[in-house]
N, C-alpha and C. Protein backbone atom coordinates (compact mmCIF):
# COMPACT_ATOMS: atom_id res chain seq x y z
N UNK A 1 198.34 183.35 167.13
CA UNK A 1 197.32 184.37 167.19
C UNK A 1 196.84 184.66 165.77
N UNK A 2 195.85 184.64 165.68
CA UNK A 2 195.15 184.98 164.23
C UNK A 2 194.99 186.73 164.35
N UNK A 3 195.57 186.86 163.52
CA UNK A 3 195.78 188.74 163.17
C UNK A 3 194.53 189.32 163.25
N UNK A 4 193.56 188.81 162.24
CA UNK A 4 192.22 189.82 162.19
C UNK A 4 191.54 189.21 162.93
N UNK A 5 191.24 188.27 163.79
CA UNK A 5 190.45 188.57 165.13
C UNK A 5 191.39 189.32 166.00
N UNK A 6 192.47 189.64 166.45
CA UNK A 6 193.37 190.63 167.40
C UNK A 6 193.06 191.66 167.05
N UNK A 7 192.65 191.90 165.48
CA UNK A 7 192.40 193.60 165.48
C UNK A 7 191.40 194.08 165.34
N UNK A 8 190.36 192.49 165.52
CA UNK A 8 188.85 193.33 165.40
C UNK A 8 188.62 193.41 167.17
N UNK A 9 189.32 192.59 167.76
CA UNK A 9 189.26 192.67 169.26
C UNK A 9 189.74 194.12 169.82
N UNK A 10 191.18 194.37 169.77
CA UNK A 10 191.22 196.00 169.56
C UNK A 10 190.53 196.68 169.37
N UNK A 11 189.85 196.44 168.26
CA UNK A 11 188.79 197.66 167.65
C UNK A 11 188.15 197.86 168.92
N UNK A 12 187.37 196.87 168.82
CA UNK A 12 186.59 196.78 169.95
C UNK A 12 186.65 197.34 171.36
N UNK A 13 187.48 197.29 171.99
CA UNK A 13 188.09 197.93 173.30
C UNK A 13 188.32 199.05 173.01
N UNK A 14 189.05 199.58 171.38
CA UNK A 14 188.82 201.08 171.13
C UNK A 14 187.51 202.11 171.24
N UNK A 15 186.41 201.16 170.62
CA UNK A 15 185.53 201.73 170.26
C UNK A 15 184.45 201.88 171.62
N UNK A 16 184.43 200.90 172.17
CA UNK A 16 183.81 201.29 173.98
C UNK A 16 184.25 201.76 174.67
N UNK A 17 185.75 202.40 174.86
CA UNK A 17 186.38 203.48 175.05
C UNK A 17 186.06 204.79 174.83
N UNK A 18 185.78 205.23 173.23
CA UNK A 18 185.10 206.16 172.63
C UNK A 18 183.36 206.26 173.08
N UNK A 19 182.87 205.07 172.93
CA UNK A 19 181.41 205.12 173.41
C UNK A 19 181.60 205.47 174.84
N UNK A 20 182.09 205.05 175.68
CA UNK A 20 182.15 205.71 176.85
C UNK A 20 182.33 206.82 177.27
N UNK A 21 183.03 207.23 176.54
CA UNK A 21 183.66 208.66 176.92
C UNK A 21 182.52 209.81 176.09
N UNK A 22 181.76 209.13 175.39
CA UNK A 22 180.40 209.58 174.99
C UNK A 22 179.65 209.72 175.73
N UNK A 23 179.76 208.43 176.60
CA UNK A 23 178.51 208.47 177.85
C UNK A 23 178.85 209.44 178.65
N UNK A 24 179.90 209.32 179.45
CA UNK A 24 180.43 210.44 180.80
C UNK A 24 180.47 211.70 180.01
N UNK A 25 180.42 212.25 179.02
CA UNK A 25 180.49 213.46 178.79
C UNK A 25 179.06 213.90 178.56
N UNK A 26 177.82 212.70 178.21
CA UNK A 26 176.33 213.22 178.74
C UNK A 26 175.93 213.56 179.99
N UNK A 27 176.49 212.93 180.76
CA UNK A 27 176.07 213.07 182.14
C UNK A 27 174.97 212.21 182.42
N UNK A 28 174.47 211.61 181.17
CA UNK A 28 173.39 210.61 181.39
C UNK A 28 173.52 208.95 182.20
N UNK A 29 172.84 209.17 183.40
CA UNK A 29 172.99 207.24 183.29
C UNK A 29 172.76 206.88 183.06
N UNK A 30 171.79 206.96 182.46
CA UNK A 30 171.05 205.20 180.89
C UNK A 30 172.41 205.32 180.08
N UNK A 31 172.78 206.21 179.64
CA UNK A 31 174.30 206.27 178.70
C UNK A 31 175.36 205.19 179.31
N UNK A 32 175.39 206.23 180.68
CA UNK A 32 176.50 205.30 181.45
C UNK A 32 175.96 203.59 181.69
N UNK A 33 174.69 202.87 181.67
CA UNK A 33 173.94 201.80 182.30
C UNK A 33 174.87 200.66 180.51
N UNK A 34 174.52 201.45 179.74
CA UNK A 34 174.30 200.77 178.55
C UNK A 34 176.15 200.99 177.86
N UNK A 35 177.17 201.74 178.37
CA UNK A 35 178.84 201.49 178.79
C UNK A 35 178.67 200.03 179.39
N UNK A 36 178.15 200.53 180.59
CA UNK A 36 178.58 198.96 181.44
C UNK A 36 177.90 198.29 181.10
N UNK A 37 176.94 198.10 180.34
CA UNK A 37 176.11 196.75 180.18
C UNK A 37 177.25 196.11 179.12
N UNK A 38 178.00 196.95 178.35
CA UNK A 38 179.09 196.52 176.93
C UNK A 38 179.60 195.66 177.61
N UNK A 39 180.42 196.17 178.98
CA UNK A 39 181.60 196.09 179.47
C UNK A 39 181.54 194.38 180.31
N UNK A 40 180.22 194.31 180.82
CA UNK A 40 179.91 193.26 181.57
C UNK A 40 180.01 192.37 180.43
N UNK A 41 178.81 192.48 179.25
CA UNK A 41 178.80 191.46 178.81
C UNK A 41 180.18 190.90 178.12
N UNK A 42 180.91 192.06 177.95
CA UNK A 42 182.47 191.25 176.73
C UNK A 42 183.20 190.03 178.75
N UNK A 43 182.84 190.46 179.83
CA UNK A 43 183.72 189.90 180.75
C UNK A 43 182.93 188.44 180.76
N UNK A 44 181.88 188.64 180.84
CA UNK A 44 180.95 187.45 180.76
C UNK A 44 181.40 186.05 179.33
N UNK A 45 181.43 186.60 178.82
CA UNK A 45 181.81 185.93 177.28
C UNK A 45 183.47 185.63 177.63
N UNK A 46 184.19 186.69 178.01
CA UNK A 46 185.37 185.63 178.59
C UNK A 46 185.70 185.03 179.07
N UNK A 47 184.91 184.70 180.44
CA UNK A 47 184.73 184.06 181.22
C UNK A 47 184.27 182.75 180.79
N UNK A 48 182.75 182.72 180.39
CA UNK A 48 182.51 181.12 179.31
C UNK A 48 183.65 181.16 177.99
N UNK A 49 184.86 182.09 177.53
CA UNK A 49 185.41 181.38 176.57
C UNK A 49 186.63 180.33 177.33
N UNK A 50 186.73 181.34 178.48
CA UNK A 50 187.93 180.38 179.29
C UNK A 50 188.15 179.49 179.99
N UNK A 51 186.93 179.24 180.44
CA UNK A 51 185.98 178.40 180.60
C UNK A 51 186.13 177.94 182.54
N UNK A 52 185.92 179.63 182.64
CA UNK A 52 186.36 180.10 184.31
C UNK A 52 184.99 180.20 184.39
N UNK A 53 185.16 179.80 186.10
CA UNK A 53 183.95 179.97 186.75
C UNK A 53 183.40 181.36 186.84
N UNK A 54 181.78 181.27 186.46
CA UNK A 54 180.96 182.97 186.29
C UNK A 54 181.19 183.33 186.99
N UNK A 55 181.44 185.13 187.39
CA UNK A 55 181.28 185.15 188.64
C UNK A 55 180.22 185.91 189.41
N UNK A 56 179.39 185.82 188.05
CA UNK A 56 177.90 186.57 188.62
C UNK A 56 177.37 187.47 188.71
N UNK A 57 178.50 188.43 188.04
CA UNK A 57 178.30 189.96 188.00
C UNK A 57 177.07 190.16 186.87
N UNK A 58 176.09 191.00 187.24
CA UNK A 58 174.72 191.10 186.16
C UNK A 58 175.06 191.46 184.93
N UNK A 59 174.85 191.63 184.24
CA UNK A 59 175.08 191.89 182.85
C UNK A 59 174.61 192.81 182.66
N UNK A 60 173.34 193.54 183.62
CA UNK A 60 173.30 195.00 183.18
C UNK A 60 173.88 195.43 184.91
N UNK A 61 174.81 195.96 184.61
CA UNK A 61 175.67 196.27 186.40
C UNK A 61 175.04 197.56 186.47
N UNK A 62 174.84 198.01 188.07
CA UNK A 62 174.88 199.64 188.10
C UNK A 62 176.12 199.74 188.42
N UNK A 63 176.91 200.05 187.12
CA UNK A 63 178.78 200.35 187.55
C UNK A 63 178.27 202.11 187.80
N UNK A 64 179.48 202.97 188.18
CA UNK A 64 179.11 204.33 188.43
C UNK A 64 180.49 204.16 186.89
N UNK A 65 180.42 205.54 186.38
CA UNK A 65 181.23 205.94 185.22
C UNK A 65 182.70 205.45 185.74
N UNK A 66 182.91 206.08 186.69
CA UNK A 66 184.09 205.28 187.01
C UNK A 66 184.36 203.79 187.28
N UNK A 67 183.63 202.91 187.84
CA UNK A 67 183.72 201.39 187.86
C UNK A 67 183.58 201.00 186.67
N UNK A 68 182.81 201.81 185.61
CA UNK A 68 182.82 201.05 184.06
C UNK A 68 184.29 201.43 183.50
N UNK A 69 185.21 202.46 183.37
CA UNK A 69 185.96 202.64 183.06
C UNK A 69 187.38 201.59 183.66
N UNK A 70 187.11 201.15 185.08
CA UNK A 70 188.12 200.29 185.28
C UNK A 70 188.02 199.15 184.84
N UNK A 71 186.87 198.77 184.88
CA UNK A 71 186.04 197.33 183.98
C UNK A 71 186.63 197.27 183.19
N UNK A 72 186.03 198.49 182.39
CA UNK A 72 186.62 198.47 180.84
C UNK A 72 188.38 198.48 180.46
N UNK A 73 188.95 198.91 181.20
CA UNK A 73 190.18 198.65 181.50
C UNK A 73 190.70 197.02 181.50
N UNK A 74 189.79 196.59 182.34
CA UNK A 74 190.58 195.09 182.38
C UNK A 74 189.47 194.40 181.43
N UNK A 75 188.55 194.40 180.81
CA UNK A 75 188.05 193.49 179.86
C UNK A 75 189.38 193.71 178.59
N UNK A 76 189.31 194.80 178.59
CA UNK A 76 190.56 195.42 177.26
C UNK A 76 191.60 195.03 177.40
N UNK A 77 192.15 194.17 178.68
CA UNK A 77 193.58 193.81 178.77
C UNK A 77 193.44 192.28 178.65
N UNK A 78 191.91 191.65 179.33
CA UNK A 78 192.07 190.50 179.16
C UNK A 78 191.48 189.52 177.60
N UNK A 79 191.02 190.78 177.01
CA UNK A 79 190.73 190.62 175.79
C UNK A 79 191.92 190.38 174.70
N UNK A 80 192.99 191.50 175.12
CA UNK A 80 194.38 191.07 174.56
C UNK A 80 194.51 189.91 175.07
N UNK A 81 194.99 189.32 175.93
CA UNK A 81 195.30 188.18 176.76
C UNK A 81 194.91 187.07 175.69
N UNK A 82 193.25 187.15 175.71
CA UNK A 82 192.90 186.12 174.85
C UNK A 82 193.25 185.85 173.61
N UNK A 83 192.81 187.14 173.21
CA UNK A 83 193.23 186.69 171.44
C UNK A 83 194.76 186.56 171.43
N UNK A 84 195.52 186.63 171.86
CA UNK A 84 197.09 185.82 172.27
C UNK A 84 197.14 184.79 171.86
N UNK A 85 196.42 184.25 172.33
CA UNK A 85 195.91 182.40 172.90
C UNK A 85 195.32 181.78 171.70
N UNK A 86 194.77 182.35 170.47
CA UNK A 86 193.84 182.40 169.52
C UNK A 86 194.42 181.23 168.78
N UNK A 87 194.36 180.35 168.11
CA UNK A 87 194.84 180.14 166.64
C UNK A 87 193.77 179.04 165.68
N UNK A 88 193.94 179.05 164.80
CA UNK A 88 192.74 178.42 163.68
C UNK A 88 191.66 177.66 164.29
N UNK A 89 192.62 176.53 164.71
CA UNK A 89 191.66 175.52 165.39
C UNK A 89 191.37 175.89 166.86
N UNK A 90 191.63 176.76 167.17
CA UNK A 90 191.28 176.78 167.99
C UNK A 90 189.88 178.12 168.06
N UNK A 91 189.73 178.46 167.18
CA UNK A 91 189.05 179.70 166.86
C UNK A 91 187.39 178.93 166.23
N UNK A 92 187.97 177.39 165.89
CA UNK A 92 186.99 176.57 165.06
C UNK A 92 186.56 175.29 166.20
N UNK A 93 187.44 175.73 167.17
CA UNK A 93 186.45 174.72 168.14
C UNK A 93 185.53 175.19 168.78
N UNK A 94 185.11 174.23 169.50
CA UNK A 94 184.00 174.72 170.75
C UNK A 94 183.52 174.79 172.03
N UNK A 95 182.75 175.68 172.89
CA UNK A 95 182.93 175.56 174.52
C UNK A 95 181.55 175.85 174.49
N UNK A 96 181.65 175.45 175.54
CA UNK A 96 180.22 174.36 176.60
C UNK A 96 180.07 175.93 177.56
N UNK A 97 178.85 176.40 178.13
CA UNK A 97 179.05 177.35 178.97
C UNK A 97 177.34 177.75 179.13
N UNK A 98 177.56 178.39 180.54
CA UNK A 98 175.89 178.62 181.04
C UNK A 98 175.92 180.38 180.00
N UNK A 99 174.36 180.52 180.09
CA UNK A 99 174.18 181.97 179.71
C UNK A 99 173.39 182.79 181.64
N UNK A 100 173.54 183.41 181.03
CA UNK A 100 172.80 184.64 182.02
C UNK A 100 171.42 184.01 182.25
N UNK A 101 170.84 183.78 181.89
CA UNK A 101 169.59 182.78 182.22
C UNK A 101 169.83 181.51 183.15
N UNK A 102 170.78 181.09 182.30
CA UNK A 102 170.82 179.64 183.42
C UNK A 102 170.90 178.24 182.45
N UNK A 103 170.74 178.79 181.12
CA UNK A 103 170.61 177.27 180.08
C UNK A 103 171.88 177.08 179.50
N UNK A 104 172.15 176.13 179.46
CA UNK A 104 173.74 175.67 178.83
C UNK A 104 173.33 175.41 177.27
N UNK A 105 174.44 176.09 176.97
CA UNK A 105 174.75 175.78 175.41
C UNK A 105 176.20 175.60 175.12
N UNK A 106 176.70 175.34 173.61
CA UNK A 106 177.81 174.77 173.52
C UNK A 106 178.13 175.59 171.71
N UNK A 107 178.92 176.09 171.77
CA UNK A 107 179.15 177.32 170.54
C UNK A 107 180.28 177.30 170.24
N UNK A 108 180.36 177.53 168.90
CA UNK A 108 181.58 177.76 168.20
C UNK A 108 182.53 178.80 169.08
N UNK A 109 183.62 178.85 169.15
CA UNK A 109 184.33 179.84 169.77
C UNK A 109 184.25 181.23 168.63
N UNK A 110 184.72 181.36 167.26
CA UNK A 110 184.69 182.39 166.20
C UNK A 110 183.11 182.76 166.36
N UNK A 111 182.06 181.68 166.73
CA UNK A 111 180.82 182.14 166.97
C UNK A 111 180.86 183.04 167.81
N UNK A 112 181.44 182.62 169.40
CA UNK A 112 180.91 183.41 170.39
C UNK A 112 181.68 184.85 170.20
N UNK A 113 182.95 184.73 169.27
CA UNK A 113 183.71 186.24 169.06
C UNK A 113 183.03 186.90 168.14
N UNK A 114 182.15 186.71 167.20
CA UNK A 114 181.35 187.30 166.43
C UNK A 114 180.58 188.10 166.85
N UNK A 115 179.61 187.17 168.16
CA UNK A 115 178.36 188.24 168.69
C UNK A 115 179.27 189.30 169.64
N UNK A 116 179.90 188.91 170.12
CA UNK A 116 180.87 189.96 171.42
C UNK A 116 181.06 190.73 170.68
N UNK A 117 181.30 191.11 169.20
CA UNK A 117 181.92 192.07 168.20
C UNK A 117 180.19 192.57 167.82
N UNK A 118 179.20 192.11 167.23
CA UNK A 118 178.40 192.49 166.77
C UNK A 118 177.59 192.78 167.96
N UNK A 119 177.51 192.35 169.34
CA UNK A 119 176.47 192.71 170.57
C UNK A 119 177.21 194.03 170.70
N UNK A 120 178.56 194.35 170.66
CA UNK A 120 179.15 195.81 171.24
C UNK A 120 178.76 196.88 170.18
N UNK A 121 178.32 196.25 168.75
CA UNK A 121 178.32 197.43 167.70
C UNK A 121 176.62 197.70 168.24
N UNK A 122 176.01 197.24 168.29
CA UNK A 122 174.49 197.35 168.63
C UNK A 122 174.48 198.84 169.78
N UNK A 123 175.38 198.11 170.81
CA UNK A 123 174.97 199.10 171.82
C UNK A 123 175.67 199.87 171.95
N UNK A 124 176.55 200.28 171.22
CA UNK A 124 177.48 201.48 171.02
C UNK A 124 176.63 202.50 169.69
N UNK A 125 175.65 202.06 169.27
CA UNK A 125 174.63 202.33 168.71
C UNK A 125 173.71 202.94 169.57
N UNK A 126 173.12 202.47 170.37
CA UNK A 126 172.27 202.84 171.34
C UNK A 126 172.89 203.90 171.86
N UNK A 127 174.35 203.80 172.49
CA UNK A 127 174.88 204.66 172.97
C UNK A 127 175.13 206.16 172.25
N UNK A 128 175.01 206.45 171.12
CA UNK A 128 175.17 207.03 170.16
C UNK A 128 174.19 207.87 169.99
N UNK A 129 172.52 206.93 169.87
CA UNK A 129 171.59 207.67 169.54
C UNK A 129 170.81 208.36 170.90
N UNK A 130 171.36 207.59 172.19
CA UNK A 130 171.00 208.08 173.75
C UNK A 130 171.60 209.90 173.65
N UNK A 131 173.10 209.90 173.40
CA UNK A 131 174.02 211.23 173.61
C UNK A 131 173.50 212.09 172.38
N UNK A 132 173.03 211.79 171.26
CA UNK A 132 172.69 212.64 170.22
C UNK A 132 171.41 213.34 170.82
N UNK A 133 170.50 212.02 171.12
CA UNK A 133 169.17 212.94 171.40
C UNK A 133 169.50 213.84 172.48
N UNK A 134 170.18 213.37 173.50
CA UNK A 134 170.44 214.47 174.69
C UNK A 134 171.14 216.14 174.58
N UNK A 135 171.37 216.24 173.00
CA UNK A 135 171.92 217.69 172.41
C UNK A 135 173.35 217.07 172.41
N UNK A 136 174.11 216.19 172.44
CA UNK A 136 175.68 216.09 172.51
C UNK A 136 176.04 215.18 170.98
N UNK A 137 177.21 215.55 170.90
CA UNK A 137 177.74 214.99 169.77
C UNK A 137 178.69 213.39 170.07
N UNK A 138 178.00 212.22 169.69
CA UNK A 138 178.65 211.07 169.88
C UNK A 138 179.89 210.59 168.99
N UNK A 139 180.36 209.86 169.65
CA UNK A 139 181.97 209.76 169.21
C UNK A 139 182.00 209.15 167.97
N UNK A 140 182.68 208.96 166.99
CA UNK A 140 182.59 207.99 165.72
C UNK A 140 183.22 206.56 166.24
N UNK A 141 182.39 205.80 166.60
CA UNK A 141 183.18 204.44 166.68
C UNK A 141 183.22 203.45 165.53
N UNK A 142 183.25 204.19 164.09
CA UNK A 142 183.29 203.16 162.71
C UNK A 142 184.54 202.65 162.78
N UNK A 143 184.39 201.39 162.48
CA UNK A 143 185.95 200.72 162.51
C UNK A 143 186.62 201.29 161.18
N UNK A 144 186.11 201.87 160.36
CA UNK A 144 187.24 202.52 159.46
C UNK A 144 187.83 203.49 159.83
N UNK A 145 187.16 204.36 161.13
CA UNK A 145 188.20 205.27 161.64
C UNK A 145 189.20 205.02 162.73
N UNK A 146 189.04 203.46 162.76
CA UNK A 146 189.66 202.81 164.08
C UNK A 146 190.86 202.51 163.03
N UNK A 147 191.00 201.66 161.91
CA UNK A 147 191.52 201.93 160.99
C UNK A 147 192.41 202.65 160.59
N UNK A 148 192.24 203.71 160.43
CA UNK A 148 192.67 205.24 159.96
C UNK A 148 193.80 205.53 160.99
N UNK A 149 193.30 205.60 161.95
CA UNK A 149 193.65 206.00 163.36
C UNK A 149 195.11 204.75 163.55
N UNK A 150 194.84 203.50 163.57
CA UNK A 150 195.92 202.39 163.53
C UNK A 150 196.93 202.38 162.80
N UNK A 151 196.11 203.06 161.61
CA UNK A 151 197.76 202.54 160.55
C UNK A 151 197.47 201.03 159.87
């Protein structure tokens, strides 16, 4: 297992945790739409890393707050799972896999963990500036306080 992808993966499951719990405390569902859109897409990306059959779930789901939270539950467990499995070369090879469209491409694996890390900071962004404008205070999901918080 390569250490700092395991703990930027963590982060990660930390921090859509926190964005979530941002969302359900707006009461908003675009808040809640754009949780589960996180949540789908990190299952989606595991799915082409493991190179398991899709299983079709949309990428923007209408989960209700609660179906994103169990989601998010098991993307976060099978996200551990993976980065388990991790190591150099294997982080530097590559997999073959459809997108949400329908076109096959073939990507670095550290590639496809990059955007899963940088697609969740985007919309935990969104999520952020959705609960602010709505009068609520959004959660800090900076990985230096994920950090802080770890030890």
């Amino acid at each position: 297992m390569e250490p700092l992808v395991s703990r930027l993966l963590t982060y990660e499951g930390w921090a859509n945790e926190r964005a979530l719990r941002s969302a359900e405390a707006s009461g908003n569902e675009r808040d809640i739409r754009l949780a589960a859109h996180l949540v789908a897409a990190q299952l989606a990306w595991l799915e082409r890393l493991r190179g398991a059959e899709q299983s079709g779930t949309p990428v923007w789901p209408e989960w209700s707050a609660a179906e994103t939270r169990a989601m998010l539950e098991r993307a976060n467990r099978e996200l551990g799972e993976y980065a388990r499995t991790l190591t150099p070369s294997r982080l530097l090879g590559s997999v073959s896999y459809r997108n949400s469209a329908g076109r096959e491409f073939t990507s670095v694996v550290a590639d496809v963990l990059t955007h899963l890390l940088t697609h969740g900071s985007y919309h935990r962004g969104q999520v952020a500036q959705a609960v602010r404008s709505a009068g609520g205070e959004p959660a800090s999901t900076d990985f230096i306080v994920f950090a802080r918080e770890a030890g």
